[in-house]
PDB file of N, CA and C in Angstrom:
ATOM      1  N   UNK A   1      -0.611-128.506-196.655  1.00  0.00           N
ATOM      2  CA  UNK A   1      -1.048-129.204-195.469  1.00  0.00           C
ATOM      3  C   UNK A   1       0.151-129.636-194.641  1.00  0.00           C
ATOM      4  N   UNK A   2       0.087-129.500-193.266  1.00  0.00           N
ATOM      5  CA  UNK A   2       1.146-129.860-192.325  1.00  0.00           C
ATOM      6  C   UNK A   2       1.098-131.712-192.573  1.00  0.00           C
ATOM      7  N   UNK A   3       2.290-132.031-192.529  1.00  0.00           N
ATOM      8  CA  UNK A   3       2.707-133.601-192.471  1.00  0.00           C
ATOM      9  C   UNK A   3       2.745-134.384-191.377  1.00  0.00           C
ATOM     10  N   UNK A   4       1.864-135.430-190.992  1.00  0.00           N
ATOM     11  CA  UNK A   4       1.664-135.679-189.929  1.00  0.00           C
ATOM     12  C   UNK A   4       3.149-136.247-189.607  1.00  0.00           C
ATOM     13  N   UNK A   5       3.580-136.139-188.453  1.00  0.00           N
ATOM     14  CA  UNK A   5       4.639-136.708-187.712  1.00  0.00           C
ATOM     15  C   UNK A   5       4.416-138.204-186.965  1.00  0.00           C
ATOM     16  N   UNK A   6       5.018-139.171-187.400  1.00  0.00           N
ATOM     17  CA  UNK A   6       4.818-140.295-187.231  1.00  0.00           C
ATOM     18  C   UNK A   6       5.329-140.616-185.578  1.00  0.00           C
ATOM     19  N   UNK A   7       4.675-141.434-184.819  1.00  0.00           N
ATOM     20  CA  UNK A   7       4.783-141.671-183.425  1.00  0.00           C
ATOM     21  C   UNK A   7       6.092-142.843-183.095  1.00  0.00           C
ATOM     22  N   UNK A   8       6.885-142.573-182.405  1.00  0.00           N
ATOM     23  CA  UNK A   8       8.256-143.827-182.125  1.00  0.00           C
ATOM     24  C   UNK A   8       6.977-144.760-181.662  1.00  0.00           C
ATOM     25  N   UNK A   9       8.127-145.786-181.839  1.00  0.00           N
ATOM     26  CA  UNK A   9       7.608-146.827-181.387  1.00  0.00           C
ATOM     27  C   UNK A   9       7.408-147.062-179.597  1.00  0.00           C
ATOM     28  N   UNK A  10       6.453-147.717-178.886  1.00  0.00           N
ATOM     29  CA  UNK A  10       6.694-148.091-177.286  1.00  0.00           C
ATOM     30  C   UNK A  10       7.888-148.491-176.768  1.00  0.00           C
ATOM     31  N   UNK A  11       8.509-148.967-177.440  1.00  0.00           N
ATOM     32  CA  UNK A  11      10.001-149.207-176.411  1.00  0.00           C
ATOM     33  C   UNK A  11      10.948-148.025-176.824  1.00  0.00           C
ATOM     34  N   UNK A  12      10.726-147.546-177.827  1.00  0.00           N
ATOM     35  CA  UNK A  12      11.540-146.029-177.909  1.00  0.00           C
ATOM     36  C   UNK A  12      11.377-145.139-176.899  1.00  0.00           C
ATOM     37  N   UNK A  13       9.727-145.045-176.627  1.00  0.00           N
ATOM     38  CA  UNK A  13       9.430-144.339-175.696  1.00  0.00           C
ATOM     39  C   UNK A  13       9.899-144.542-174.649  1.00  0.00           C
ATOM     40  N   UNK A  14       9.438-145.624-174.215  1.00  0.00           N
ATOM     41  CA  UNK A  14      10.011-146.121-172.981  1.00  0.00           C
ATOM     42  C   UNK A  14      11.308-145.576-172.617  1.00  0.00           C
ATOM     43  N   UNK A  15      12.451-146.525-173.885  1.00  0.00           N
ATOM     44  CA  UNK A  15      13.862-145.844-173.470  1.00  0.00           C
ATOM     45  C   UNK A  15      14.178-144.343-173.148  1.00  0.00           C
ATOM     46  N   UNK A  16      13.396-143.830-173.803  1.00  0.00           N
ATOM     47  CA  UNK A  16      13.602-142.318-173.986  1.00  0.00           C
ATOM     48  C   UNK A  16      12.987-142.094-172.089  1.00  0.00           C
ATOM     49  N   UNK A  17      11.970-142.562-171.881  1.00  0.00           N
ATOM     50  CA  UNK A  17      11.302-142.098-170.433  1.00  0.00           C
ATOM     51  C   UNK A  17      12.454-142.651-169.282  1.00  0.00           C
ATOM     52  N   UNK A  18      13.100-143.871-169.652  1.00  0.00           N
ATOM     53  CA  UNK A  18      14.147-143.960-168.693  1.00  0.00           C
ATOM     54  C   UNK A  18      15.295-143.597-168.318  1.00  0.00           C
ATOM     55  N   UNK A  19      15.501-143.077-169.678  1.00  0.00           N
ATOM     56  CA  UNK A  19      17.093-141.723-169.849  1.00  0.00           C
ATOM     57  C   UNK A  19      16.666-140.634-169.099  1.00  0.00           C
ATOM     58  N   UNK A  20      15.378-140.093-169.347  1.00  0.00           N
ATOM     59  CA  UNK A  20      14.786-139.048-168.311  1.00  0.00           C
ATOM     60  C   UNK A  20      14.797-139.390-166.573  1.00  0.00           C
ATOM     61  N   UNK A  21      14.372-140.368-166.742  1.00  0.00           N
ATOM     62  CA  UNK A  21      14.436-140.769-165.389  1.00  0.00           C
ATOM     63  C   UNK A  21      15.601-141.340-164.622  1.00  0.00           C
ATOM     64  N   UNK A  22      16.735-141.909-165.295  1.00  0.00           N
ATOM     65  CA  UNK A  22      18.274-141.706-164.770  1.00  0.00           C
ATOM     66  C   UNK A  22      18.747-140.631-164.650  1.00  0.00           C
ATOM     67  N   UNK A  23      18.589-139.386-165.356  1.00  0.00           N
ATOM     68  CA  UNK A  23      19.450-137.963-165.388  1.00  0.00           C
ATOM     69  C   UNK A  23      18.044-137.713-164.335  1.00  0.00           C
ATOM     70  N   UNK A  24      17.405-137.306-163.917  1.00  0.00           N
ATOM     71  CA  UNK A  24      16.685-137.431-162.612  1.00  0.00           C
ATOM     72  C   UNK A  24      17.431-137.827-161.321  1.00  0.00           C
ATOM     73  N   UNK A  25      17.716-139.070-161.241  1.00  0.00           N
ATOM     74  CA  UNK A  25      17.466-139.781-160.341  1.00  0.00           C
ATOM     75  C   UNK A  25      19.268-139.863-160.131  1.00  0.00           C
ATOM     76  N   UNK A  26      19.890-139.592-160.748  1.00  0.00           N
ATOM     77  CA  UNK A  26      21.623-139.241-160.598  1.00  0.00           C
ATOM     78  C   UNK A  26      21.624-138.234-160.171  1.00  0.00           C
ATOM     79  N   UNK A  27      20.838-136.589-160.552  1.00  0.00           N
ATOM     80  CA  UNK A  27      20.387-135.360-160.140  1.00  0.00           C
ATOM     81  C   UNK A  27      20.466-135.140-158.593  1.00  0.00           C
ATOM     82  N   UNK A  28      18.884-136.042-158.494  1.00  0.00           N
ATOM     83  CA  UNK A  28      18.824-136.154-156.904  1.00  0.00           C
ATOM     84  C   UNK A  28      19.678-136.810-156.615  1.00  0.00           C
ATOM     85  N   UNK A  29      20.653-137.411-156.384  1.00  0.00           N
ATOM     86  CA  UNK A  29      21.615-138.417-155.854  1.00  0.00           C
ATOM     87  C   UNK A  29      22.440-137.614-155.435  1.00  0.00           C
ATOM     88  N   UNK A  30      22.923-136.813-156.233  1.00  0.00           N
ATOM     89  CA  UNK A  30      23.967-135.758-155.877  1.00  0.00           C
ATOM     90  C   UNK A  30      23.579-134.462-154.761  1.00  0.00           C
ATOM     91  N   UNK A  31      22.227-134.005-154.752  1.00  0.00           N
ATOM     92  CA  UNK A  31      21.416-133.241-153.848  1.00  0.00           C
ATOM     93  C   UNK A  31      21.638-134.238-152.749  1.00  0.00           C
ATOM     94  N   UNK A  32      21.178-134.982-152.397  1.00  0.00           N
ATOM     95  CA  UNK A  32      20.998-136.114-151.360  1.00  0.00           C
ATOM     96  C   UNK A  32      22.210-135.990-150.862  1.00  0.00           C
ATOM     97  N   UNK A  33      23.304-136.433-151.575  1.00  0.00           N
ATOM     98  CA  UNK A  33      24.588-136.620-151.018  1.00  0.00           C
ATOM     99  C   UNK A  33      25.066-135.599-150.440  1.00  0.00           C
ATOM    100  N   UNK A  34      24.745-134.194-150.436  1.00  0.00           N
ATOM    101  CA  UNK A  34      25.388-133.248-149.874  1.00  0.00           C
ATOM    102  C   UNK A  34      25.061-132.521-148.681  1.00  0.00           C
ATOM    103  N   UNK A  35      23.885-134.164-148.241  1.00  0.00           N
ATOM    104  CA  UNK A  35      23.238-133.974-146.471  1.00  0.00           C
ATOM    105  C   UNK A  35      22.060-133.458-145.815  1.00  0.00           C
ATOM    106  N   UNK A  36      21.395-132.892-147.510  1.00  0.00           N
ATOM    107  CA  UNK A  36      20.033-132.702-147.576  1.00  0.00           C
ATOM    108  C   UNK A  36      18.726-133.709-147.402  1.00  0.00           C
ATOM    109  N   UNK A  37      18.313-134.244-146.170  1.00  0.00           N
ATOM    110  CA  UNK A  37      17.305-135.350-145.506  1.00  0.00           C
ATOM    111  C   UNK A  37      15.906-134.649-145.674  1.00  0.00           C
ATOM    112  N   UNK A  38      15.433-135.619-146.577  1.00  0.00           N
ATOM    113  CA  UNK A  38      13.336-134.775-146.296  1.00  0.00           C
ATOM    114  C   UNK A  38      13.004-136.051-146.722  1.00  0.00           C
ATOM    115  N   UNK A  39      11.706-136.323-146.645  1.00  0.00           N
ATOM    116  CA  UNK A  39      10.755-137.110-146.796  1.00  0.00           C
ATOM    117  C   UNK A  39      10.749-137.662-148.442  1.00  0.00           C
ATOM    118  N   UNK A  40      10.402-135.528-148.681  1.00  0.00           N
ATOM    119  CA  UNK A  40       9.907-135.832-149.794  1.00  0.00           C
ATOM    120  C   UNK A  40      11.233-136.165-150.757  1.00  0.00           C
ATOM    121  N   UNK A  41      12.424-135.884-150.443  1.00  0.00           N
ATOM    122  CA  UNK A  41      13.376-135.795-151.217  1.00  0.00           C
ATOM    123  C   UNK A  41      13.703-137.745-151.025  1.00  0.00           C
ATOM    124  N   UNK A  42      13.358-138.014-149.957  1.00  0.00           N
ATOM    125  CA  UNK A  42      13.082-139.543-150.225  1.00  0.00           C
ATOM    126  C   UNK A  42      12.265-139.977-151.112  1.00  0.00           C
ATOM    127  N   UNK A  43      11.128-139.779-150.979  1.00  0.00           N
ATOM    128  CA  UNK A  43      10.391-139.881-151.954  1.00  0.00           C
ATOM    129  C   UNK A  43      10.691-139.950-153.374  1.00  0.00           C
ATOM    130  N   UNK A  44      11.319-138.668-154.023  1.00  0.00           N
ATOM    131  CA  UNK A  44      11.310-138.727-154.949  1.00  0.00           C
ATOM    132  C   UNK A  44      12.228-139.762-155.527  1.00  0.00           C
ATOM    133  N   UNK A  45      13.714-139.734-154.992  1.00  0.00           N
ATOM    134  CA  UNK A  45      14.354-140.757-155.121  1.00  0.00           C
ATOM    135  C   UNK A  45      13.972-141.917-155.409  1.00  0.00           C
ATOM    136  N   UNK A  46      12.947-142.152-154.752  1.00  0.00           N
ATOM    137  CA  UNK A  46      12.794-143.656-154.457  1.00  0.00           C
ATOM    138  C   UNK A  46      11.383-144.142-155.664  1.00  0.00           C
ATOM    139  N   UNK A  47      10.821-142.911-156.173  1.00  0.00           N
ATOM    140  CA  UNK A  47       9.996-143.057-157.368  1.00  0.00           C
ATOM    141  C   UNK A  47      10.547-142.759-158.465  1.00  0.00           C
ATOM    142  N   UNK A  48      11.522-142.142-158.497  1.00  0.00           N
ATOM    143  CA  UNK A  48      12.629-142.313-159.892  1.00  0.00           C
ATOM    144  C   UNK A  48      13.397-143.001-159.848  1.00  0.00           C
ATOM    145  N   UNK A  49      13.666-143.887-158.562  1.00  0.00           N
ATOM    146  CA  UNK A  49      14.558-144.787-158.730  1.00  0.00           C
ATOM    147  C   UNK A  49      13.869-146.922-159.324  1.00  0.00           C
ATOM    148  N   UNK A  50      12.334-146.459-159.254  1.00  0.00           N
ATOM    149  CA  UNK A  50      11.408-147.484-159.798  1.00  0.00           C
ATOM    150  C   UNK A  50      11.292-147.571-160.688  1.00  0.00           C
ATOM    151  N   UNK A  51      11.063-145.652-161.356  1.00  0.00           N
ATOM    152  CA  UNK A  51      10.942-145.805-162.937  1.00  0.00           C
ATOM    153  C   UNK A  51      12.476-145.948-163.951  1.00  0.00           C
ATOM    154  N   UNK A  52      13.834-145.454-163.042  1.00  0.00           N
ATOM    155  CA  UNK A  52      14.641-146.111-164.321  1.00  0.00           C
ATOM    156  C   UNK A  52      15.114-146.881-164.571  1.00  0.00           C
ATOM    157  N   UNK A  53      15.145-147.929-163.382  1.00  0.00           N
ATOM    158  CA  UNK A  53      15.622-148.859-163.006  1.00  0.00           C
ATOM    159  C   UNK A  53      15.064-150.136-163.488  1.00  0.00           C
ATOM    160  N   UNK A  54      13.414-150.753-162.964  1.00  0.00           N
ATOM    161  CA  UNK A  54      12.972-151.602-163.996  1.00  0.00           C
ATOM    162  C   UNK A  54      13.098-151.950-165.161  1.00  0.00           C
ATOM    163  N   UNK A  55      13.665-152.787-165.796  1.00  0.00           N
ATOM    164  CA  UNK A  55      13.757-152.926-167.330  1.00  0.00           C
ATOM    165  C   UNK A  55      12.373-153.991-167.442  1.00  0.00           C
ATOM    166  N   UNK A  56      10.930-153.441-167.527  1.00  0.00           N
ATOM    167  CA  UNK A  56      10.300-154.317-167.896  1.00  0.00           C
ATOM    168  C   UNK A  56       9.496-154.424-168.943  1.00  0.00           C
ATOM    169  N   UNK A  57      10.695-153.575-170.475  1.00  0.00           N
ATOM    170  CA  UNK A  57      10.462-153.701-171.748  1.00  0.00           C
ATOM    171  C   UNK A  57      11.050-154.549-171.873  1.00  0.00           C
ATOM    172  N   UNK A  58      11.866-154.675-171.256  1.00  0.00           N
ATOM    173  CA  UNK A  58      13.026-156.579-172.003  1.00  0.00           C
ATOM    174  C   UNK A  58      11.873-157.324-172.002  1.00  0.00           C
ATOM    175  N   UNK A  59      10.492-157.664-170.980  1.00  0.00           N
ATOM    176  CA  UNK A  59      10.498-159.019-170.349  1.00  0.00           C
ATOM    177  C   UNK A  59       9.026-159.238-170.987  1.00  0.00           C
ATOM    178  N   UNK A  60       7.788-157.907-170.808  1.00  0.00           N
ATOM    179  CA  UNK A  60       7.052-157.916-171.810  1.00  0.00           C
ATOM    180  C   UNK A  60       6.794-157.427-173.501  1.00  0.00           C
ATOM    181  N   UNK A  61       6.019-158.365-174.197  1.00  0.00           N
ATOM    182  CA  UNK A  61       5.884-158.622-175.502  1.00  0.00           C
ATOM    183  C   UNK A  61       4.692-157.389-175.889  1.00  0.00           C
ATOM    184  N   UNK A  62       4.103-157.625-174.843  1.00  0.00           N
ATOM    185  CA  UNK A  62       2.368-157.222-175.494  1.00  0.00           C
ATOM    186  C   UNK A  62       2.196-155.314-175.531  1.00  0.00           C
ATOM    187  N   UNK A  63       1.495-154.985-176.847  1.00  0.00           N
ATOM    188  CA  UNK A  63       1.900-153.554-176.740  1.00  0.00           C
ATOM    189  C   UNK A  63       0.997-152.864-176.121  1.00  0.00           C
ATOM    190  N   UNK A  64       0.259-153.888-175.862  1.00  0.00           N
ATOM    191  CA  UNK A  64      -0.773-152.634-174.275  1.00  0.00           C
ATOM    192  C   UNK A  64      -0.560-152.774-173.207  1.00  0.00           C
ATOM    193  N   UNK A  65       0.256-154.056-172.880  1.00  0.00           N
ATOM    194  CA  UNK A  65       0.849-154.081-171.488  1.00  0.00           C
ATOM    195  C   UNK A  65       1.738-152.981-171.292  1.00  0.00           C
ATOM    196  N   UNK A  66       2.687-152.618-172.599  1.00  0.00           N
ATOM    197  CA  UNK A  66       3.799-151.659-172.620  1.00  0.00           C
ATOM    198  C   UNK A  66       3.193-150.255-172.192  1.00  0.00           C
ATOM    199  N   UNK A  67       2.240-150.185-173.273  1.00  0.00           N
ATOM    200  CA  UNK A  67       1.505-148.196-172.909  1.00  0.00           C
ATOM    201  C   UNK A  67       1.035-148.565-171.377  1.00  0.00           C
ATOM    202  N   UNK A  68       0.840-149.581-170.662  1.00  0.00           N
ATOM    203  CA  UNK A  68       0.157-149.422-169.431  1.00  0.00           C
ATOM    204  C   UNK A  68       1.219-148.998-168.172  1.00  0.00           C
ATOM    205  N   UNK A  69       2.605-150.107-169.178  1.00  0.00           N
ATOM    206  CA  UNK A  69       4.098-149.469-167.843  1.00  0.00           C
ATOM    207  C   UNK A  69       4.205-148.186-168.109  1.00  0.00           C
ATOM    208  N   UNK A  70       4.031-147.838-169.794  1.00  0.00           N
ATOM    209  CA  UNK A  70       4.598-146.311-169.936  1.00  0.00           C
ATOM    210  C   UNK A  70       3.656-145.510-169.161  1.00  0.00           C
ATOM    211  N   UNK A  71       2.419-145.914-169.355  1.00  0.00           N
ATOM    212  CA  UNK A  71       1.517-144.872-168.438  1.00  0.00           C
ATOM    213  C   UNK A  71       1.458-144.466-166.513  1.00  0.00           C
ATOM    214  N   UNK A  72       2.072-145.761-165.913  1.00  0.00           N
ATOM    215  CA  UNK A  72       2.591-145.553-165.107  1.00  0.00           C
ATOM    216  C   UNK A  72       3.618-145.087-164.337  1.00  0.00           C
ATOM    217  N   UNK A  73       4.954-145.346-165.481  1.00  0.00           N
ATOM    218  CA  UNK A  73       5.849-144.656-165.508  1.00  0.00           C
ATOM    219  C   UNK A  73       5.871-143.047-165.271  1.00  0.00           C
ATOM    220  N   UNK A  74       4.715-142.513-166.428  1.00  0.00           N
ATOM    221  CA  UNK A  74       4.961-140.993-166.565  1.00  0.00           C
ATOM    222  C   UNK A  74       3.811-140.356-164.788  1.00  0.00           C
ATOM    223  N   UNK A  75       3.251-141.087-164.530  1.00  0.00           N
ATOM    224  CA  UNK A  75       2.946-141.164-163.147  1.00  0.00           C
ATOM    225  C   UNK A  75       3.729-140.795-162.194  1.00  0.00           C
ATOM    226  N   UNK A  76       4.634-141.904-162.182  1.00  0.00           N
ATOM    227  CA  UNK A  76       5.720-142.222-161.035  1.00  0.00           C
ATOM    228  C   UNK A  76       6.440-140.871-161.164  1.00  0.00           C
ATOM    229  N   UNK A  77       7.345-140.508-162.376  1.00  0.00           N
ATOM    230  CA  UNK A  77       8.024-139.547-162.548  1.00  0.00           C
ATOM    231  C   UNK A  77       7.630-138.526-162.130  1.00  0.00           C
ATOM    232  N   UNK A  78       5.930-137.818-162.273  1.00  0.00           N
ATOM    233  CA  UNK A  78       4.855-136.680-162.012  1.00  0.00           C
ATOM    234  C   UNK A  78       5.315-136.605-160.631  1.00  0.00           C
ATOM    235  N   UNK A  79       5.069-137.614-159.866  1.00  0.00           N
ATOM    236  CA  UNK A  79       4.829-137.536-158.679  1.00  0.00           C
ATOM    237  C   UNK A  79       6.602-137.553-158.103  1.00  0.00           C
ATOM    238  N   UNK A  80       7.373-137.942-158.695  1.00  0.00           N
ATOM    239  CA  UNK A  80       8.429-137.350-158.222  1.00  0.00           C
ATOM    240  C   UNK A  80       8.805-136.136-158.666  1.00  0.00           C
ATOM    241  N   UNK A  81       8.575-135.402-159.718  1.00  0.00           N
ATOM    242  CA  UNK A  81       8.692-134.371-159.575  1.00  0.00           C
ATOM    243  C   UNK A  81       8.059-133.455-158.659  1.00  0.00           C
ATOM    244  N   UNK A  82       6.849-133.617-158.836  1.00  0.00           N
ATOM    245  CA  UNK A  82       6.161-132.773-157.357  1.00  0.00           C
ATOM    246  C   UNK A  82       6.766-133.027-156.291  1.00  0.00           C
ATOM    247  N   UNK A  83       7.171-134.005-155.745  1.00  0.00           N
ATOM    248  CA  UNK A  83       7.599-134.446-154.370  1.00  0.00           C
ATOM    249  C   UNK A  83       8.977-133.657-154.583  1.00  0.00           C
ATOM    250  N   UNK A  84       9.788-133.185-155.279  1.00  0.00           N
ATOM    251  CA  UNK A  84      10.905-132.621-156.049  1.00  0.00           C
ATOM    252  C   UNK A  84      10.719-131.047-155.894  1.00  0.00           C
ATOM    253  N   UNK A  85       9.304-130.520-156.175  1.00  0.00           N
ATOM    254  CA  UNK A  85       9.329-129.427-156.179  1.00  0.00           C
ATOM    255  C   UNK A  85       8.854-128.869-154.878  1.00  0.00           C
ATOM    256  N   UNK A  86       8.135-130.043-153.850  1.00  0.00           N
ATOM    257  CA  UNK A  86       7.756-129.584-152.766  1.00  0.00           C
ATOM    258  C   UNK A  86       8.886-129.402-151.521  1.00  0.00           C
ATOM    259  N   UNK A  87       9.991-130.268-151.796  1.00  0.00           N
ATOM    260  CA  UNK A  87      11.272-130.458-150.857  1.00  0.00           C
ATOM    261  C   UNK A  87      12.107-129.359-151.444  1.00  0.00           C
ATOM    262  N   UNK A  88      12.089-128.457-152.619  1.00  0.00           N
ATOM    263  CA  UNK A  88      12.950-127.424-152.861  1.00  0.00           C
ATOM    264  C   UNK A  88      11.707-126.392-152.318  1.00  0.00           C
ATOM    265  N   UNK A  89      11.216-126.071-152.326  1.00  0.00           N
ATOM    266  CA  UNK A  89      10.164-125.026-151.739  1.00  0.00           C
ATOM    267  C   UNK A  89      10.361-124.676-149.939  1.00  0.00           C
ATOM    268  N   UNK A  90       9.842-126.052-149.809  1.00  0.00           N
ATOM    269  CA  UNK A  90       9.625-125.954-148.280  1.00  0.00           C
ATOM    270  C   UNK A  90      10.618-126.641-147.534  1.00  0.00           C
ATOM    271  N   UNK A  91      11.544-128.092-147.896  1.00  0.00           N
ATOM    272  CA  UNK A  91      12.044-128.981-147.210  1.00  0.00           C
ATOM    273  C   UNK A  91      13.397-128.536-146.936  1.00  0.00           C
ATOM    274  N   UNK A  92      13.910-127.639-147.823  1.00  0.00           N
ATOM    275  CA  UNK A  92      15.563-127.358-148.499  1.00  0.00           C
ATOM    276  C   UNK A  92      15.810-125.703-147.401  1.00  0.00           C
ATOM    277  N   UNK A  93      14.624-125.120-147.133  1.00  0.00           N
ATOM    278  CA  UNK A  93      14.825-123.967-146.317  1.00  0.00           C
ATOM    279  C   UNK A  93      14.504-124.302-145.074  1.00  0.00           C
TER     280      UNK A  93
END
């Protein structure tokens, strides 16, 4: 029988979702900087720059408040990636 694989804990996750979302959001920084202006490339910035930036595992305790930031989090990120993939498609040519 396969061994179930045990789940990190919520603030692991978390950390782990905000390392994603700094190497993101340094990514675009460097695109940005080299004079490339769109909306969406605002956009995305500015929704990866919510999700890595908040530290608001320091401040809440409760572990469903936590899955509710993480669940928003992986939101925020979604939608900057799309906004990410729509400014390399259409915004960047």
């Amino acid at each position: 029988m396969a061994e179930a694989v045990s789940r990190p804990c919520i603030r692991e996750r978390l950390k782990d979702l905000n390392t994603k979302a700094y190497y993101l959001l340094v990514a675009l920084s460097f695109v940005y900087r080299t004079g490339h202006d769109s909306r969406a490339l605002k956009l995305a910035l500015t929704l990866t720059a919510i999700v890595a930036v908040l530290p608001v595992q320091d401040y809440v305790k409760s572990t469903v408040c936590l899955e509710r930031i993480r669940f928003v989090k992986v939101v925020l990120l979604i939608a900057a990636m799309v906004s990410t993939v729509v400014w390399v498609w259409h915004g960047s040519g």
